[in-house]
C-alpha atoms as a PDB file:
ATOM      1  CA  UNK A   1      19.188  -4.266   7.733  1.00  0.00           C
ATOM      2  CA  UNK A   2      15.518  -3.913   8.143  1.00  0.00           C
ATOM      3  CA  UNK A   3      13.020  -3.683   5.237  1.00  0.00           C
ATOM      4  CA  UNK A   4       8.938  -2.411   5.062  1.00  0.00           C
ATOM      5  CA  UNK A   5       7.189  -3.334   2.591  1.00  0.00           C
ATOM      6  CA  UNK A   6       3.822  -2.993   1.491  1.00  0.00           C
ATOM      7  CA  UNK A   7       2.161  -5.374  -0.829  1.00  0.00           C
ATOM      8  CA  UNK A   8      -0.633  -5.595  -2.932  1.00  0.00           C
ATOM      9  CA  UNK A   9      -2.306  -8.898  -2.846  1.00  0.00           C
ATOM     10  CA  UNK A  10      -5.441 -10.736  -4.587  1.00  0.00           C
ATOM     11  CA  UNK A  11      -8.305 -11.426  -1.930  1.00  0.00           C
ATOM     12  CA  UNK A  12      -7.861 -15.696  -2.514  1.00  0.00           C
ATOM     13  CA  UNK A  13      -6.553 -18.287  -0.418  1.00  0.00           C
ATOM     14  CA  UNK A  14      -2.729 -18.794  -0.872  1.00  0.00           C
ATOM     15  CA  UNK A  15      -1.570 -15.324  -1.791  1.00  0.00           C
ATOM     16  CA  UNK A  16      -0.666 -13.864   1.451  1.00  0.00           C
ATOM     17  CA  UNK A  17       1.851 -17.355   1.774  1.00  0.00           C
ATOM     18  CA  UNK A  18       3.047 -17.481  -1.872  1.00  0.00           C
ATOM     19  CA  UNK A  19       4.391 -14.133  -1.012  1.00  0.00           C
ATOM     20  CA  UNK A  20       6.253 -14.505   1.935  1.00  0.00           C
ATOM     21  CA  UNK A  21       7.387 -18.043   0.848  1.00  0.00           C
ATOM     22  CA  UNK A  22      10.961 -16.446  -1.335  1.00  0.00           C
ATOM     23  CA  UNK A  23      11.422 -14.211   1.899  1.00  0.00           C
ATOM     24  CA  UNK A  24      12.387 -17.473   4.371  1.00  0.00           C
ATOM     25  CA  UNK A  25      13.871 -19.710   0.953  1.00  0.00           C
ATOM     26  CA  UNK A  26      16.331 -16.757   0.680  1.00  0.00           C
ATOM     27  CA  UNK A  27      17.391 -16.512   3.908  1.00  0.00           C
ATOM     28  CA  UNK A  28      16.116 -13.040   4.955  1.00  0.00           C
ATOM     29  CA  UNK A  29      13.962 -13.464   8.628  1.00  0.00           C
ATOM     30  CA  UNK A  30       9.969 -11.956   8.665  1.00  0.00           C
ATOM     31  CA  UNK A  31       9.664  -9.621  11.262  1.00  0.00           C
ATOM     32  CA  UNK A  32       6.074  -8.476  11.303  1.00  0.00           C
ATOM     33  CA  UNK A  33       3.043  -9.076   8.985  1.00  0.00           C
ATOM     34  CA  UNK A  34      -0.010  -6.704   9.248  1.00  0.00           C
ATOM     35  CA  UNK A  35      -2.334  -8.022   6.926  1.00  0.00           C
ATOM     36  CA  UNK A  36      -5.766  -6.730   7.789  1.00  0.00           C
ATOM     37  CA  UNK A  37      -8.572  -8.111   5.167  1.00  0.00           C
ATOM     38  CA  UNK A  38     -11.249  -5.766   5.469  1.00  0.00           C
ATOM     39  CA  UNK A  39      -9.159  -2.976   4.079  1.00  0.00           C
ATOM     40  CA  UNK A  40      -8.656  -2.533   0.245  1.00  0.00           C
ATOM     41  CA  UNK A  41      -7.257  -0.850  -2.408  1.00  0.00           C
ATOM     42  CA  UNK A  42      -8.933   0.921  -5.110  1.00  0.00           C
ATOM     43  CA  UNK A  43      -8.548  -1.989  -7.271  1.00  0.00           C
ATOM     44  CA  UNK A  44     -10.441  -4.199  -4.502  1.00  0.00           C
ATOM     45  CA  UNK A  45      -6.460  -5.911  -3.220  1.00  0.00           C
ATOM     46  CA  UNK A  46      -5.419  -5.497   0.316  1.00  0.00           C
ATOM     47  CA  UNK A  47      -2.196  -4.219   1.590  1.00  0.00           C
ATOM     48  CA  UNK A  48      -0.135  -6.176   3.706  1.00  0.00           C
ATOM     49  CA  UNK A  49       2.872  -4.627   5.380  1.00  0.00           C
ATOM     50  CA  UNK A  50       5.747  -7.092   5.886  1.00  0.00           C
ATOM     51  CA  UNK A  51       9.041  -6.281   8.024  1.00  0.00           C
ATOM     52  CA  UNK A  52      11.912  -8.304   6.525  1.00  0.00           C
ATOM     53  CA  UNK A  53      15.472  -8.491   7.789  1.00  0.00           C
ATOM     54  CA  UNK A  54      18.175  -9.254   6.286  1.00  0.00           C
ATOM     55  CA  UNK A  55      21.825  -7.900   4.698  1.00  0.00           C
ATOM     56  CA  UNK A  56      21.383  -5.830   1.287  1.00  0.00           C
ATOM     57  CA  UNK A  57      22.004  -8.547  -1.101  1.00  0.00           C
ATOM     58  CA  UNK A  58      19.623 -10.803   0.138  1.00  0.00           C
ATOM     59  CA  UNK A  59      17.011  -8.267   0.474  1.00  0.00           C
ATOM     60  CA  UNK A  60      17.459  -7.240  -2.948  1.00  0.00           C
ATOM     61  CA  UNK A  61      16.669 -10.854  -3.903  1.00  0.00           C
ATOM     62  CA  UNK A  62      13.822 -11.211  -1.850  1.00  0.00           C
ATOM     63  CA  UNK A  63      12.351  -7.901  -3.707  1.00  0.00           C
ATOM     64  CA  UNK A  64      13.226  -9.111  -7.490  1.00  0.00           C
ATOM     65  CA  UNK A  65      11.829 -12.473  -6.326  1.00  0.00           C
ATOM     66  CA  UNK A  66       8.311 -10.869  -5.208  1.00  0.00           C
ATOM     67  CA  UNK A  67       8.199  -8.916  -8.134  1.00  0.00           C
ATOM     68  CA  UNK A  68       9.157 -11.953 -10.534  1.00  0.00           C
ATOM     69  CA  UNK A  69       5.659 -13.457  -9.001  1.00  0.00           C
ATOM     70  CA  UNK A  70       4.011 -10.321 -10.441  1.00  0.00           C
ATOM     71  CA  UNK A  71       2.785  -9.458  -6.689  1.00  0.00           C
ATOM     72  CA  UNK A  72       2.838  -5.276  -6.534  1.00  0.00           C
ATOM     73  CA  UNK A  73       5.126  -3.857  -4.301  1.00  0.00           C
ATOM     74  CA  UNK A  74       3.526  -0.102  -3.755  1.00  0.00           C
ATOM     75  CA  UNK A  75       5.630   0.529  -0.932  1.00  0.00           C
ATOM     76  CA  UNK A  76       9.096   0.634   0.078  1.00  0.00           C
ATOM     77  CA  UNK A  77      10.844   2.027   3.882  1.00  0.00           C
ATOM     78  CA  UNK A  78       7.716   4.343   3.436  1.00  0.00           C
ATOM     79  CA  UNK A  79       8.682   5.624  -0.490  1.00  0.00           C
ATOM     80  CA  UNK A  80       5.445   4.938  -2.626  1.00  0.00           C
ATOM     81  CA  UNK A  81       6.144   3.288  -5.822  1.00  0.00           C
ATOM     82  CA  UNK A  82       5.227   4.577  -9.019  1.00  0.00           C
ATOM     83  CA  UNK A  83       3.067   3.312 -11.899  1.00  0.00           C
ATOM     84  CA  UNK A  84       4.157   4.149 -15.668  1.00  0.00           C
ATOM     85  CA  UNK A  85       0.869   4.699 -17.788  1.00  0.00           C
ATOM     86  CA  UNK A  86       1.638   5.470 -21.367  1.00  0.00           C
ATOM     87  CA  UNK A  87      -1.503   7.712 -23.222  1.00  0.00           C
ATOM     88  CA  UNK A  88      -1.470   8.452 -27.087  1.00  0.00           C
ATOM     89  CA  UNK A  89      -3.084  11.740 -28.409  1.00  0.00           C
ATOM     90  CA  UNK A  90      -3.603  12.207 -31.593  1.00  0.00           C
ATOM     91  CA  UNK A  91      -4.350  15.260 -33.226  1.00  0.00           C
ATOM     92  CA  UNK A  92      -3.316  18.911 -33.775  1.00  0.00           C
ATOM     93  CA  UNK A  93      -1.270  18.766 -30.541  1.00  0.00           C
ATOM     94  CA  UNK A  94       1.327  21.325 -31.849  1.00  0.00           C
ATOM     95  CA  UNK A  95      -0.991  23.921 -32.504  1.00  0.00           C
ATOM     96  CA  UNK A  96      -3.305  23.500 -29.527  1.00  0.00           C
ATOM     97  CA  UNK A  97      -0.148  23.625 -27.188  1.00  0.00           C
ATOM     98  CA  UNK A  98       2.250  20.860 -26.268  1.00  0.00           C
ATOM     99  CA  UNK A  99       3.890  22.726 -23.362  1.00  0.00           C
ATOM    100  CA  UNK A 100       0.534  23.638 -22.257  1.00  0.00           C
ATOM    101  CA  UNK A 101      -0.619  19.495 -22.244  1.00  0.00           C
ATOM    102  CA  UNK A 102       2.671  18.440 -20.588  1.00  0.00           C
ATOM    103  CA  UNK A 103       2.084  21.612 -17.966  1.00  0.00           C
ATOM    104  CA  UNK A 104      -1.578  20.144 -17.350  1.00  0.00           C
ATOM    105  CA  UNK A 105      -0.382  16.889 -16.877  1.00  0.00           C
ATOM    106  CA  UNK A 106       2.620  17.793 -14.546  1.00  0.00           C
ATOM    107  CA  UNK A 107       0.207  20.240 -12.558  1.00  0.00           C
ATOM    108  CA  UNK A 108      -2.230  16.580 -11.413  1.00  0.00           C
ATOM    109  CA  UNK A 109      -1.149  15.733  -7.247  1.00  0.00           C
ATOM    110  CA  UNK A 110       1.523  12.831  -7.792  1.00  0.00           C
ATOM    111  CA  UNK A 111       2.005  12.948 -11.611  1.00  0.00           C
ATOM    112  CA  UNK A 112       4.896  13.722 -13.627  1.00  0.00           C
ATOM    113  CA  UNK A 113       5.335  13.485 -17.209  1.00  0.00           C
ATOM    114  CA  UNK A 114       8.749  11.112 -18.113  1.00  0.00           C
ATOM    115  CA  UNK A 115       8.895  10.808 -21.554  1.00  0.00           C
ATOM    116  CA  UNK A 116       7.217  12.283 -24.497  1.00  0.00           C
ATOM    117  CA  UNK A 117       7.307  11.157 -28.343  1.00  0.00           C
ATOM    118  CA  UNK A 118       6.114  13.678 -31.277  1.00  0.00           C
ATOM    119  CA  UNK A 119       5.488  12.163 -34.985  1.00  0.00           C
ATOM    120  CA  UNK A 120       4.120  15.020 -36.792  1.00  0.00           C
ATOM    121  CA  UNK A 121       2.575  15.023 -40.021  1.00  0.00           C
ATOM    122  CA  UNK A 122       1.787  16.821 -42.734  1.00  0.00           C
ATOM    123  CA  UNK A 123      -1.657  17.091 -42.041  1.00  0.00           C
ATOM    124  CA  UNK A 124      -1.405  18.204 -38.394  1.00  0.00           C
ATOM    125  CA  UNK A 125      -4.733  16.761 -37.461  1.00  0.00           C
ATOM    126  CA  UNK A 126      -3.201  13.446 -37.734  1.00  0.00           C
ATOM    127  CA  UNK A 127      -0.269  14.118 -35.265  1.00  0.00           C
ATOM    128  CA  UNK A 128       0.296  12.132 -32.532  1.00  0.00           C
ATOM    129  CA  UNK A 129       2.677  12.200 -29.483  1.00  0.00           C
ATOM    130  CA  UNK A 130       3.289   9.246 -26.860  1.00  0.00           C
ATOM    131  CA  UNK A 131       3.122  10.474 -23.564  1.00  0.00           C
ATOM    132  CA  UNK A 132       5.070   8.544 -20.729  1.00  0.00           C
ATOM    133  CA  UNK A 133       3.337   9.185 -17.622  1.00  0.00           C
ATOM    134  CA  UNK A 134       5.093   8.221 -13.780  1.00  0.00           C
ATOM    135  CA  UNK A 135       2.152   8.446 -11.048  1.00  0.00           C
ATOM    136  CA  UNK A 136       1.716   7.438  -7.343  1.00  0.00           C
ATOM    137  CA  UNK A 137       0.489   4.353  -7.025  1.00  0.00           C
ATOM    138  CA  UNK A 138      -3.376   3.561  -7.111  1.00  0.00           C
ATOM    139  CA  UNK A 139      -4.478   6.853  -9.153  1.00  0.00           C
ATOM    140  CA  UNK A 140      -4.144   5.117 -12.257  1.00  0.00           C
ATOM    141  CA  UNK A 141      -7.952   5.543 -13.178  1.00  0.00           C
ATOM    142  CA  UNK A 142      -8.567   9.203 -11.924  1.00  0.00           C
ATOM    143  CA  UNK A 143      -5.539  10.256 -14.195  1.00  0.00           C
ATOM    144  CA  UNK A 144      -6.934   8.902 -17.117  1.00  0.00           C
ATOM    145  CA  UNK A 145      -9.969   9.970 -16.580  1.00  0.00           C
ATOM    146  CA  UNK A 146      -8.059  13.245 -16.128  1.00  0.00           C
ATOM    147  CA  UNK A 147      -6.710  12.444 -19.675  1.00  0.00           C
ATOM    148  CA  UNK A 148      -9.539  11.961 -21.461  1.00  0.00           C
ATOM    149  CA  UNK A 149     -11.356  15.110 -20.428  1.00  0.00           C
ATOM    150  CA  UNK A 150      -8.595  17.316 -21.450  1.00  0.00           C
ATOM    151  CA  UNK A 151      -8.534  15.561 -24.481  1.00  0.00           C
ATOM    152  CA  UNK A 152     -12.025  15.644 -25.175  1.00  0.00           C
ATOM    153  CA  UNK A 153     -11.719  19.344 -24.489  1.00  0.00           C
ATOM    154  CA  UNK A 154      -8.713  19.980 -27.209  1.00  0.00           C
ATOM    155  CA  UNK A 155     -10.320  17.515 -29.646  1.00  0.00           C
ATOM    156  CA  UNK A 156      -7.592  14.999 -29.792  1.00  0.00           C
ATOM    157  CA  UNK A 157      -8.352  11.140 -29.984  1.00  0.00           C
ATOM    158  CA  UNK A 158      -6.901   9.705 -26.720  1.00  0.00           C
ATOM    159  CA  UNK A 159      -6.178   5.978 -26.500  1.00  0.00           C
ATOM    160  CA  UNK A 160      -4.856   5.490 -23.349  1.00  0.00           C
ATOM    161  CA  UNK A 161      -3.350   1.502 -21.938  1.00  0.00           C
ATOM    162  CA  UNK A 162      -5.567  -0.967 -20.902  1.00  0.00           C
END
């Protein structure tokens, strides 16, 4: 079985051999590296594609074992991984539309709202929900930025994960 990945890796010496270093030590066979350094992420990491070969089990080992060394696997056989982002709002959500903030939300290219918490109050100006946000990866900051505007604009207090 055959396996492309793409990893995101730091811009240092080491990296690009700390991560293929599980891939041989668990018995799965490299097949191709492209790992081109003067292409980068939005986050200033490069991609590097890696072929790996190998039967399911140990591929599966190989992938827990990269992410266990908190590298970023964005890619999978061509699937884009997601990123969760979790965004508080705080205010008179219920009144100024919560279908309406979840449809906004939903509506951004590669977003989809996963899980949403309401703690209302009796003041509603001091309600808050916890929003559970799955995105492509590497939009991270133009979603929140998305955030905060529409926050700004319905007067809630956003504090979104650093």
């Amino acid at each position: 079985m055959r396996l492309n990945l793409v990893l995101e890796l730091l811009d240092v010496p080491g990296q690009l051999l700390d991560a293929l270093d599980p891939i041989g030590k668990l018995g799965a066979n490299i097949v191709a590296v492209i790992h081109q350094r003067d292409v980068k992420t939005e986050r200033g990491t490069i991609p590097v594609h890696i072929s790996v070969e190998g039967d399911r089990e140990t591929l599966k080992r190989v992938l827990k074992s990269i992410e266990e060394m908190d590298i970023q696997i964005i890619e999978v056989d061509g699937v884009v991984k997601k990123e969760k982002i979790t965004t508080i709002l705080i205010g008179n959500i219920i009144d100024k539309d919560l279908k309406e903030t979840i449809k906004v939300l939903n509506s951004i290219k590669g977003v989809r709202v996963a899980d949403l918490n309401l703690k209302m109050s009796d003041n509603p100006e001091e309600s808050a929900s916890r929003i559970v946000i799955e995105a492509d990866y590497g939009i991270k900051n133009e979603l929140m930025r998305n955030i905060n505007e529409y926050g700004k604009s319905k007067g809630f207090l956003v504090i979104n994960e650093i």
